[in-house]
PDB file of N, CA and C in Angstrom:
ATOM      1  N   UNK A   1       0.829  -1.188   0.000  1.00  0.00           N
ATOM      2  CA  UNK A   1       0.000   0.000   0.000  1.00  0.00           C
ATOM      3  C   UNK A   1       0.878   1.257   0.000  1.00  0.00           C
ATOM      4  N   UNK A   2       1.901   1.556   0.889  1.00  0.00           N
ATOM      5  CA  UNK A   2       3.130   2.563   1.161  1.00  0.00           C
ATOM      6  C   UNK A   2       3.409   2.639  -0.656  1.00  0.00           C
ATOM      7  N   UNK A   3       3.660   1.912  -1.233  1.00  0.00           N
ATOM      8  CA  UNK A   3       4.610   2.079  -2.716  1.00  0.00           C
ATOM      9  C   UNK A   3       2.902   2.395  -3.578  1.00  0.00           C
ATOM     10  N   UNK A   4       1.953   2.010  -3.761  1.00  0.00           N
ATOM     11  CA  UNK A   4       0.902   2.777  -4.159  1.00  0.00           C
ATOM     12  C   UNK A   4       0.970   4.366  -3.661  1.00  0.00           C
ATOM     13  N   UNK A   5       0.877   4.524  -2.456  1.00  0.00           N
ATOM     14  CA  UNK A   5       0.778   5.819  -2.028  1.00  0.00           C
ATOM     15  C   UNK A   5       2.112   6.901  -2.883  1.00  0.00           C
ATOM     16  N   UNK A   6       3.379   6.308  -2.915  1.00  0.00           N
ATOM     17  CA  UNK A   6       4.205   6.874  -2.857  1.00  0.00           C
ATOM     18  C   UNK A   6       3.983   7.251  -4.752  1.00  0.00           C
ATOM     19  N   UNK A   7       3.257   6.839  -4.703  1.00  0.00           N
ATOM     20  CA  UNK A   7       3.193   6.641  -6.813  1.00  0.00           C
ATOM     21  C   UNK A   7       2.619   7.448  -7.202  1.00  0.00           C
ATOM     22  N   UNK A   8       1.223   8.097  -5.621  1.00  0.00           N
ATOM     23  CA  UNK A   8       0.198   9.009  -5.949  1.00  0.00           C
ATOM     24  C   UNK A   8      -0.986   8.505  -5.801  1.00  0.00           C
ATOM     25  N   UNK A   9      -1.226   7.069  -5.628  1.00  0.00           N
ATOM     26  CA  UNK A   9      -2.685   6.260  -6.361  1.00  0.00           C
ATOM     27  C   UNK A   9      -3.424   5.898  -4.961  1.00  0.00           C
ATOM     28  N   UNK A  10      -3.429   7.194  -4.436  1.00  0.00           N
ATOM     29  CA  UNK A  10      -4.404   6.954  -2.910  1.00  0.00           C
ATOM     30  C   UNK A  10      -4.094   7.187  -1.621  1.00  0.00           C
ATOM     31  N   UNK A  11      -4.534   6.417  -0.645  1.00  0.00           N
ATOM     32  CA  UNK A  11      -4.076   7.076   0.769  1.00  0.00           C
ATOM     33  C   UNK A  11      -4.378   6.224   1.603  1.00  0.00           C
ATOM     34  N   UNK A  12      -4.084   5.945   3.141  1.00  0.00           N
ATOM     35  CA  UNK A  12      -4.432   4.585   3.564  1.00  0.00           C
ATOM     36  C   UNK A  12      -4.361   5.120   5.268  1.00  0.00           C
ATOM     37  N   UNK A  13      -4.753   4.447   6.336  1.00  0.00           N
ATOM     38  CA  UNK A  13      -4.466   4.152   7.515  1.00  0.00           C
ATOM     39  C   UNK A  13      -4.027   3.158   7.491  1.00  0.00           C
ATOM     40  N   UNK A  14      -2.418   3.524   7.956  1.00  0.00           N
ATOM     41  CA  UNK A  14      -1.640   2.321   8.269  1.00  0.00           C
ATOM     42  C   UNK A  14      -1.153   2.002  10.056  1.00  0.00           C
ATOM     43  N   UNK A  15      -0.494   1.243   9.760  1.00  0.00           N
ATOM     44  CA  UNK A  15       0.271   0.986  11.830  1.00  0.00           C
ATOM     45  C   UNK A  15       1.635   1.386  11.597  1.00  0.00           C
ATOM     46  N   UNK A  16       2.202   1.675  12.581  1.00  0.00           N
ATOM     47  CA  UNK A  16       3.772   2.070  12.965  1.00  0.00           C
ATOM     48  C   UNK A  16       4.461   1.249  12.308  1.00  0.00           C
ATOM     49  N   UNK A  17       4.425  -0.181  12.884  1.00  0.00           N
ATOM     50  CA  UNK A  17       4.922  -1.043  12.092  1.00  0.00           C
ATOM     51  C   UNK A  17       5.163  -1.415  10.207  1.00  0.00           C
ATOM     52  N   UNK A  18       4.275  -0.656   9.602  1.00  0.00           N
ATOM     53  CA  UNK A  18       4.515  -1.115   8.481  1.00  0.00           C
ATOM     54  C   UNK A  18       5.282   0.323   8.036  1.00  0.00           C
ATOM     55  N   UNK A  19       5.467   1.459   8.623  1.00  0.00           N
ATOM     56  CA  UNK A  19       6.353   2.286   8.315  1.00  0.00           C
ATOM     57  C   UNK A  19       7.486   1.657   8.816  1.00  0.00           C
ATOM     58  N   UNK A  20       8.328   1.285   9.361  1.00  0.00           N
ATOM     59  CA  UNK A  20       9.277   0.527   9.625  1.00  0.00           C
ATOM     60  C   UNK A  20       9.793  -0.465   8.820  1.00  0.00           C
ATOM     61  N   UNK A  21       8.931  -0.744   8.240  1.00  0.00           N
ATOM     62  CA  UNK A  21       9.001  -2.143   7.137  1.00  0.00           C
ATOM     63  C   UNK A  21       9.453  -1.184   5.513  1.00  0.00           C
ATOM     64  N   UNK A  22       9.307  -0.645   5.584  1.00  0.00           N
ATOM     65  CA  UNK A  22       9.276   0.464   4.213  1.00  0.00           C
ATOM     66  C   UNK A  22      10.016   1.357   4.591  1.00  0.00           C
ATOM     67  N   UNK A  23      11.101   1.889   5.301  1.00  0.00           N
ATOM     68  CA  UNK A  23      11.442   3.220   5.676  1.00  0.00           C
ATOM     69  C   UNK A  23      12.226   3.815   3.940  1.00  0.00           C
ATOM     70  N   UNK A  24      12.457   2.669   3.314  1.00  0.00           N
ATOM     71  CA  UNK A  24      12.984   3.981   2.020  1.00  0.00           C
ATOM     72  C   UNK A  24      11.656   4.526   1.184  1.00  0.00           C
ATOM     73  N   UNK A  25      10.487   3.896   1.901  1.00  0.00           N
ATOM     74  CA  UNK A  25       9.669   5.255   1.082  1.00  0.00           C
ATOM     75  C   UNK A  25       9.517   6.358   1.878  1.00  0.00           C
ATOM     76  N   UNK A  26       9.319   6.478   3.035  1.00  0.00           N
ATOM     77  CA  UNK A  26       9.083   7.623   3.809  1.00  0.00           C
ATOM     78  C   UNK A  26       9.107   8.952   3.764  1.00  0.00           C
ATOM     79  N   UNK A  27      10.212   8.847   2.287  1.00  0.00           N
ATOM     80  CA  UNK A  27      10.516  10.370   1.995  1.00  0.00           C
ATOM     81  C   UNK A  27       9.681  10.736   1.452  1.00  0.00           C
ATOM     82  N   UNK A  28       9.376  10.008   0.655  1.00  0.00           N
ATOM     83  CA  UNK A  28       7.984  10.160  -0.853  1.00  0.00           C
ATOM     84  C   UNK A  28       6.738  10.336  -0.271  1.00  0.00           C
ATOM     85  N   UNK A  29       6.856   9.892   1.273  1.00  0.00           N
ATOM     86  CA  UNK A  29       4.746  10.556   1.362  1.00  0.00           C
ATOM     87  C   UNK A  29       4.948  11.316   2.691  1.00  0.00           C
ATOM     88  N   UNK A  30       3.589  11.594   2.833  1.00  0.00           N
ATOM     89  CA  UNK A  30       3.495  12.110   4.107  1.00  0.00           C
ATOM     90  C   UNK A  30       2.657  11.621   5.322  1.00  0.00           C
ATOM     91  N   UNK A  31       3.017  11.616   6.489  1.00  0.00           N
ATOM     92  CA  UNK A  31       2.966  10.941   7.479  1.00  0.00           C
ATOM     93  C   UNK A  31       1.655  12.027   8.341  1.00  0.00           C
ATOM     94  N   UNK A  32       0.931  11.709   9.124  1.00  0.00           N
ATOM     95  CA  UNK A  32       0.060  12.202   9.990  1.00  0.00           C
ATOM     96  C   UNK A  32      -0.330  11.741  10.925  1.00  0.00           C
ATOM     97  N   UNK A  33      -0.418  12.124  12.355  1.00  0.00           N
ATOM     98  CA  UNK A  33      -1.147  11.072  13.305  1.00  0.00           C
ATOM     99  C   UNK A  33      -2.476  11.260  13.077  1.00  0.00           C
ATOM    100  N   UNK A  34      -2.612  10.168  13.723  1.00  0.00           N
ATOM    101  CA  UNK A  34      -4.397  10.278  14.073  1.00  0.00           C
ATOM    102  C   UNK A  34      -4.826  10.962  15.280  1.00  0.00           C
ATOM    103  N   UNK A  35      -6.274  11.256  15.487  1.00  0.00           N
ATOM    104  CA  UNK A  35      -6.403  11.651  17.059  1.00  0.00           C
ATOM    105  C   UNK A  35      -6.251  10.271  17.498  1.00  0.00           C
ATOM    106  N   UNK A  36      -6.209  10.648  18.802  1.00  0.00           N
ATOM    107  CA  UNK A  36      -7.116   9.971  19.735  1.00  0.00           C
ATOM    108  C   UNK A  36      -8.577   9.658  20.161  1.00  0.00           C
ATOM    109  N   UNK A  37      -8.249   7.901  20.243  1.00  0.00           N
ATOM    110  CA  UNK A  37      -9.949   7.429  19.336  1.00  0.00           C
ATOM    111  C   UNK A  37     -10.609   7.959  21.026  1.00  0.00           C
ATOM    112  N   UNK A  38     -11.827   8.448  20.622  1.00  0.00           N
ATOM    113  CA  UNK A  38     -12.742   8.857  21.398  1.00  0.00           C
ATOM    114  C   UNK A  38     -13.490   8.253  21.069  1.00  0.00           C
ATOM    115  N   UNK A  39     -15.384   8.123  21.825  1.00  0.00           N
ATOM    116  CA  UNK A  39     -16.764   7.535  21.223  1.00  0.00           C
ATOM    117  C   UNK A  39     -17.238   9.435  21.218  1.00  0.00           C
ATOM    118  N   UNK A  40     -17.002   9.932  21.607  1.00  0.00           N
ATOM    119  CA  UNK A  40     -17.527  11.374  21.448  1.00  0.00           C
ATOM    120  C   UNK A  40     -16.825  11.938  19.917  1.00  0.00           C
ATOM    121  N   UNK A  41     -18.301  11.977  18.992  1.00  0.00           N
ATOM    122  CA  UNK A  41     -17.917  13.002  18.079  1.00  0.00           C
ATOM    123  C   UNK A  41     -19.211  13.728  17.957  1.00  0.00           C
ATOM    124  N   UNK A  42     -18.821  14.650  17.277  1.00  0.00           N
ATOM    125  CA  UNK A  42     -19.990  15.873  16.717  1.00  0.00           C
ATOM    126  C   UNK A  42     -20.741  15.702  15.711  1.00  0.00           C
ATOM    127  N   UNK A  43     -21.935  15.846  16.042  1.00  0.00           N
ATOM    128  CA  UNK A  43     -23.103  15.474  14.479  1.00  0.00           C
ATOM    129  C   UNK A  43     -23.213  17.172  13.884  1.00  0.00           C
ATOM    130  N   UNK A  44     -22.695  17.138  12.692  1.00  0.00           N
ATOM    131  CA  UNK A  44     -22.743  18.721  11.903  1.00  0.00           C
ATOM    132  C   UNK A  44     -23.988  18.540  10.806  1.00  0.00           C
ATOM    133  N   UNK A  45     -24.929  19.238  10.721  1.00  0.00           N
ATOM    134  CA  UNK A  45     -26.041  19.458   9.857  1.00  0.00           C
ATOM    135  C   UNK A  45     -25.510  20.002   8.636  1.00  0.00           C
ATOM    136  N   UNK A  46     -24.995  19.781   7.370  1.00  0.00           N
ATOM    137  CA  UNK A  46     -25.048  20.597   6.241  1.00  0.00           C
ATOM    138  C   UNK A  46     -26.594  20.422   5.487  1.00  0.00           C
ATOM    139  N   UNK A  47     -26.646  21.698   5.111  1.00  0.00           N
ATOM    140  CA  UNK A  47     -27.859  21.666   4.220  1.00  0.00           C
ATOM    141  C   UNK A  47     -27.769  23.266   3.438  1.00  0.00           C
ATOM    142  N   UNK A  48     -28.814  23.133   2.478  1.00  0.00           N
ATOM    143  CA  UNK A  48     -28.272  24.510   1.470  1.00  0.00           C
ATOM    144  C   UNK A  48     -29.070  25.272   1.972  1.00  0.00           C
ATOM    145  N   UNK A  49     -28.855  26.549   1.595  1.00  0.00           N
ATOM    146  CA  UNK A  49     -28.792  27.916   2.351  1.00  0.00           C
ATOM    147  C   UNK A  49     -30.561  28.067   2.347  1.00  0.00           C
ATOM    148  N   UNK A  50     -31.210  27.491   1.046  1.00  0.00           N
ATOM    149  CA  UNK A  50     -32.900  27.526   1.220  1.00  0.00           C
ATOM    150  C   UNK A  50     -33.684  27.005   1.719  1.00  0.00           C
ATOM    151  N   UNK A  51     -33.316  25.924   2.710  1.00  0.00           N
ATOM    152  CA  UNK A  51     -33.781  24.909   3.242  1.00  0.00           C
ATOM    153  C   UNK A  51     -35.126  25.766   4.177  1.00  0.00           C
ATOM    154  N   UNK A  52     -36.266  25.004   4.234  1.00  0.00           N
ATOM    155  CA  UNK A  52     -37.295  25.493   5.324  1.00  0.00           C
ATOM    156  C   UNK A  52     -36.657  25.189   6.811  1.00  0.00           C
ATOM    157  N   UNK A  53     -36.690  27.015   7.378  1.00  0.00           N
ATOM    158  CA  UNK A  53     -36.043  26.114   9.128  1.00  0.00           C
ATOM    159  C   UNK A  53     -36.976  25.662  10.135  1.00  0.00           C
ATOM    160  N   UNK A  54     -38.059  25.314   9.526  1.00  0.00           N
ATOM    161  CA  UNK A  54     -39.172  24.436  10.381  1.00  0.00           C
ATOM    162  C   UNK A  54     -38.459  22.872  10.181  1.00  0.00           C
ATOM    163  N   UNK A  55     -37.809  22.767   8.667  1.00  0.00           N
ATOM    164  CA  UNK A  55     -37.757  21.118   8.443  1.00  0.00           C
ATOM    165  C   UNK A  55     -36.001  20.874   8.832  1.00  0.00           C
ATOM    166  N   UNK A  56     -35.391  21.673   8.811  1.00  0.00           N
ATOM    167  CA  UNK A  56     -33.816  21.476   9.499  1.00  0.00           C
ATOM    168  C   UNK A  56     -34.099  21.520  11.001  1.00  0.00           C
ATOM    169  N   UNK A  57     -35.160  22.074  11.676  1.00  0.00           N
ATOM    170  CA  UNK A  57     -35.286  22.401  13.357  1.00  0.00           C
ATOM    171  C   UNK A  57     -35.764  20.601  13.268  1.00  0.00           C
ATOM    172  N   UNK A  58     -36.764  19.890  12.424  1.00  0.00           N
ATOM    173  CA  UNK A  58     -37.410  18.636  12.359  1.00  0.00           C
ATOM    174  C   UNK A  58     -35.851  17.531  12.300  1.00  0.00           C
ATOM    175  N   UNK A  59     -35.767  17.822  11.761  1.00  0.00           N
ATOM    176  CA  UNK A  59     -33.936  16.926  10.949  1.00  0.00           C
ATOM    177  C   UNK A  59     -33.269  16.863  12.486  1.00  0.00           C
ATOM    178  N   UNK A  60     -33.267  18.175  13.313  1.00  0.00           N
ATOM    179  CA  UNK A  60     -32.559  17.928  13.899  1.00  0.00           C
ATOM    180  C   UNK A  60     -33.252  16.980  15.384  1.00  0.00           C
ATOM    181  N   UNK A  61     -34.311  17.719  15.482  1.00  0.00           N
ATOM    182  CA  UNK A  61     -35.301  16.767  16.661  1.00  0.00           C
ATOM    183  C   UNK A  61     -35.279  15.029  16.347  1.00  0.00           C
ATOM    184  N   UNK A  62     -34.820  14.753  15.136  1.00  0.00           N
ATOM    185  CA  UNK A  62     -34.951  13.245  14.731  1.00  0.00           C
ATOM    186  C   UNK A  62     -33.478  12.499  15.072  1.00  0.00           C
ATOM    187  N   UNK A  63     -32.854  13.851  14.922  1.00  0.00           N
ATOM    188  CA  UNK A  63     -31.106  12.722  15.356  1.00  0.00           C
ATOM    189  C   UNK A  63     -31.460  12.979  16.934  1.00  0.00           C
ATOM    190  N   UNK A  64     -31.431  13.722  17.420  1.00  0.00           N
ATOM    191  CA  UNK A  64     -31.661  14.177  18.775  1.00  0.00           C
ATOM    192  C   UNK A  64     -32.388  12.773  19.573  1.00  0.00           C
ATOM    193  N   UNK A  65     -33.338  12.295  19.077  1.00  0.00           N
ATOM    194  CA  UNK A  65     -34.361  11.642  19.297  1.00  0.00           C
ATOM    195  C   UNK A  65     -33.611  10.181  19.078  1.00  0.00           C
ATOM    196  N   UNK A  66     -32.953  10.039  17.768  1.00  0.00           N
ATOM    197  CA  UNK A  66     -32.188   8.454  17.947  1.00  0.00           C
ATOM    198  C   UNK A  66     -31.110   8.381  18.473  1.00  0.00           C
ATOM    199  N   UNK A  67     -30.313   9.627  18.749  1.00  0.00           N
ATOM    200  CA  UNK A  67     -29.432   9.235  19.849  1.00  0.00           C
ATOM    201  C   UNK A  67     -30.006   8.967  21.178  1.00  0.00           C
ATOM    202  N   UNK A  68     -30.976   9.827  21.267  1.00  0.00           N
ATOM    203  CA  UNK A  68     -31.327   9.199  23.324  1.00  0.00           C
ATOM    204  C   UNK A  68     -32.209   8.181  23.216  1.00  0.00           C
ATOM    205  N   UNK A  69     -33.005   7.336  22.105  1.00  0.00           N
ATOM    206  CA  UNK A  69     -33.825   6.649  22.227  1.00  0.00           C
ATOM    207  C   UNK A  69     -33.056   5.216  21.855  1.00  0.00           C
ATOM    208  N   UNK A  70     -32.170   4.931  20.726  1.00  0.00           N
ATOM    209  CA  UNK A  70     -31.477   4.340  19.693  1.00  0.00           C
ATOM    210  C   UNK A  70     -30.124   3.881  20.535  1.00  0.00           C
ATOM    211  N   UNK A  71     -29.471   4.931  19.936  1.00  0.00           N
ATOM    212  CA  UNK A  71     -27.958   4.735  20.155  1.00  0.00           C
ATOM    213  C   UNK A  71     -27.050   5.069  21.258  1.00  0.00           C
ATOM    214  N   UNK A  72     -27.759   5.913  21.995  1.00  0.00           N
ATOM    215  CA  UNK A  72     -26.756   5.751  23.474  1.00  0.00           C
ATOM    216  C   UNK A  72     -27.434   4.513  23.973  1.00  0.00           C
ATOM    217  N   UNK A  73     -28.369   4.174  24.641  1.00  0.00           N
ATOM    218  CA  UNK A  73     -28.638   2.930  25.362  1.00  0.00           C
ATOM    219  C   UNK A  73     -28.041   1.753  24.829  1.00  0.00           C
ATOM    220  N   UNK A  74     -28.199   2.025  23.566  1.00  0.00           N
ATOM    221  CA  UNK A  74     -27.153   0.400  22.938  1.00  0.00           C
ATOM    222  C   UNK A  74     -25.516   0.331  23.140  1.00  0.00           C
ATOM    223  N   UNK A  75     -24.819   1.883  22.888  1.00  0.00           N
ATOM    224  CA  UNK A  75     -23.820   1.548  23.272  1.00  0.00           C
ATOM    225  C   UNK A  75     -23.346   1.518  24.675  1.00  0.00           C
ATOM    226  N   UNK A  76     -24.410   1.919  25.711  1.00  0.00           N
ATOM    227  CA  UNK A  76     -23.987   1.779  26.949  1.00  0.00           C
ATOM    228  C   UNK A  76     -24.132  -0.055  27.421  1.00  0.00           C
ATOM    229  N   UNK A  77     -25.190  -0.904  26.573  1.00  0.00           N
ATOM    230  CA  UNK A  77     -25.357  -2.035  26.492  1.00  0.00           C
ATOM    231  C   UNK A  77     -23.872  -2.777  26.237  1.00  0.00           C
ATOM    232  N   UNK A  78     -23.482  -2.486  24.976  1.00  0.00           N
ATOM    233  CA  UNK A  78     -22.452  -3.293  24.654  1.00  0.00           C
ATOM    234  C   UNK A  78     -20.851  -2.770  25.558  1.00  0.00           C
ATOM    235  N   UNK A  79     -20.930  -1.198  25.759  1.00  0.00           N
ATOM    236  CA  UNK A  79     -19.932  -0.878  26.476  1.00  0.00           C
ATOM    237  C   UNK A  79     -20.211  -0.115  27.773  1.00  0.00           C
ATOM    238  N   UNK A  80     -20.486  -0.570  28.857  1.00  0.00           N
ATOM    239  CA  UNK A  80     -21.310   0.177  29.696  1.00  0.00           C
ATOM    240  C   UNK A  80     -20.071   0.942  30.240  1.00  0.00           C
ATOM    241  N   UNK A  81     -18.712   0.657  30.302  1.00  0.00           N
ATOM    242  CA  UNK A  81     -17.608   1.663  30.879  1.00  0.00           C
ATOM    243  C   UNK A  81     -17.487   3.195  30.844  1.00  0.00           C
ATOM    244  N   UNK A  82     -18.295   3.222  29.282  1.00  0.00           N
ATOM    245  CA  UNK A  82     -18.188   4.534  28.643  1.00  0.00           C
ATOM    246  C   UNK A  82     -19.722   5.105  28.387  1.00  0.00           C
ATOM    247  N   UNK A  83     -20.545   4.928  30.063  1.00  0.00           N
ATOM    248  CA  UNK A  83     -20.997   5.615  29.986  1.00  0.00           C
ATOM    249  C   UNK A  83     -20.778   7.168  30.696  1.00  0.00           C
ATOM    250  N   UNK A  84     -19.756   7.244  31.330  1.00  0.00           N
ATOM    251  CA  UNK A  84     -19.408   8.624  31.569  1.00  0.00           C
ATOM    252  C   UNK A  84     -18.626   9.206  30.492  1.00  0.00           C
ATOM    253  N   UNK A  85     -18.529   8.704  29.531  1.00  0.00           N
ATOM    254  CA  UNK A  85     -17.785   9.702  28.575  1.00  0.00           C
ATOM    255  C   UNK A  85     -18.461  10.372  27.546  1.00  0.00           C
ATOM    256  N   UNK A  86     -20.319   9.387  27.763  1.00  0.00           N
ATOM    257  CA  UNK A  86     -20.713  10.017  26.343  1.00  0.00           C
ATOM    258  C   UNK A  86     -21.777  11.235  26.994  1.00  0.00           C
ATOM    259  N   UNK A  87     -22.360  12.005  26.280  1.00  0.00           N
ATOM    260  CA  UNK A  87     -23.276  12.741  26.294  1.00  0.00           C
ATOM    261  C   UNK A  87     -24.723  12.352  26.559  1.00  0.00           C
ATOM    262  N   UNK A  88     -25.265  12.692  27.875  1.00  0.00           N
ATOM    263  CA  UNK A  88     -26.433  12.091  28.619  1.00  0.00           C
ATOM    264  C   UNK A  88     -27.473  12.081  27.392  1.00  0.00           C
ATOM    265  N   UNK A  89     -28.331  10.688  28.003  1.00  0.00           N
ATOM    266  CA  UNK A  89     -29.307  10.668  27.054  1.00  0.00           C
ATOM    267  C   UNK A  89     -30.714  11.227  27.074  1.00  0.00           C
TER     268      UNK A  89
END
């Protein structure tokens, strides 16, 4: 994958280890960390500038609604550790 990248033909998440394994390409690409994996991320609304804001205020009452109804209770199910890290439901 490193010698694809280095050619131009894409981009990848790799491990430490396989930079090590390849160090004469290293010059040829560029390197980035990742964050740090969190379960907290941000839900961002795009929508175009004409949208009715009765039906984006609706859009948003519906994620609102499957995160506290849906998806926090399930992931506190499968990972109950992290329920102080996520955002109350």
């Amino acid at each position: 994958m490193l010698k694809l990248i280095a050619e131009g033909l894409g981009w990848s998440f790799i491990r430490p280890a396989t930079l090590i394994q390849h160090l004469e390409l290293t010059e040829r690409i560029r390197i980035l960390p990742m964050p740090n994996p969190v379960m907290q991320r941000q839900l961002i609304l795009a929508y175009r500038k004409d949208i009715d804001p009765q039906m984006r205020d609706e859009i948003l009452v519906i994620c609102d609604r499957f995160y506290k109804e849906t998806l926090h209770p399930e992931i506190i199910r499968l990972a109950p550790w992290l329920a102080a890290s996520l955002p109350a439901s």
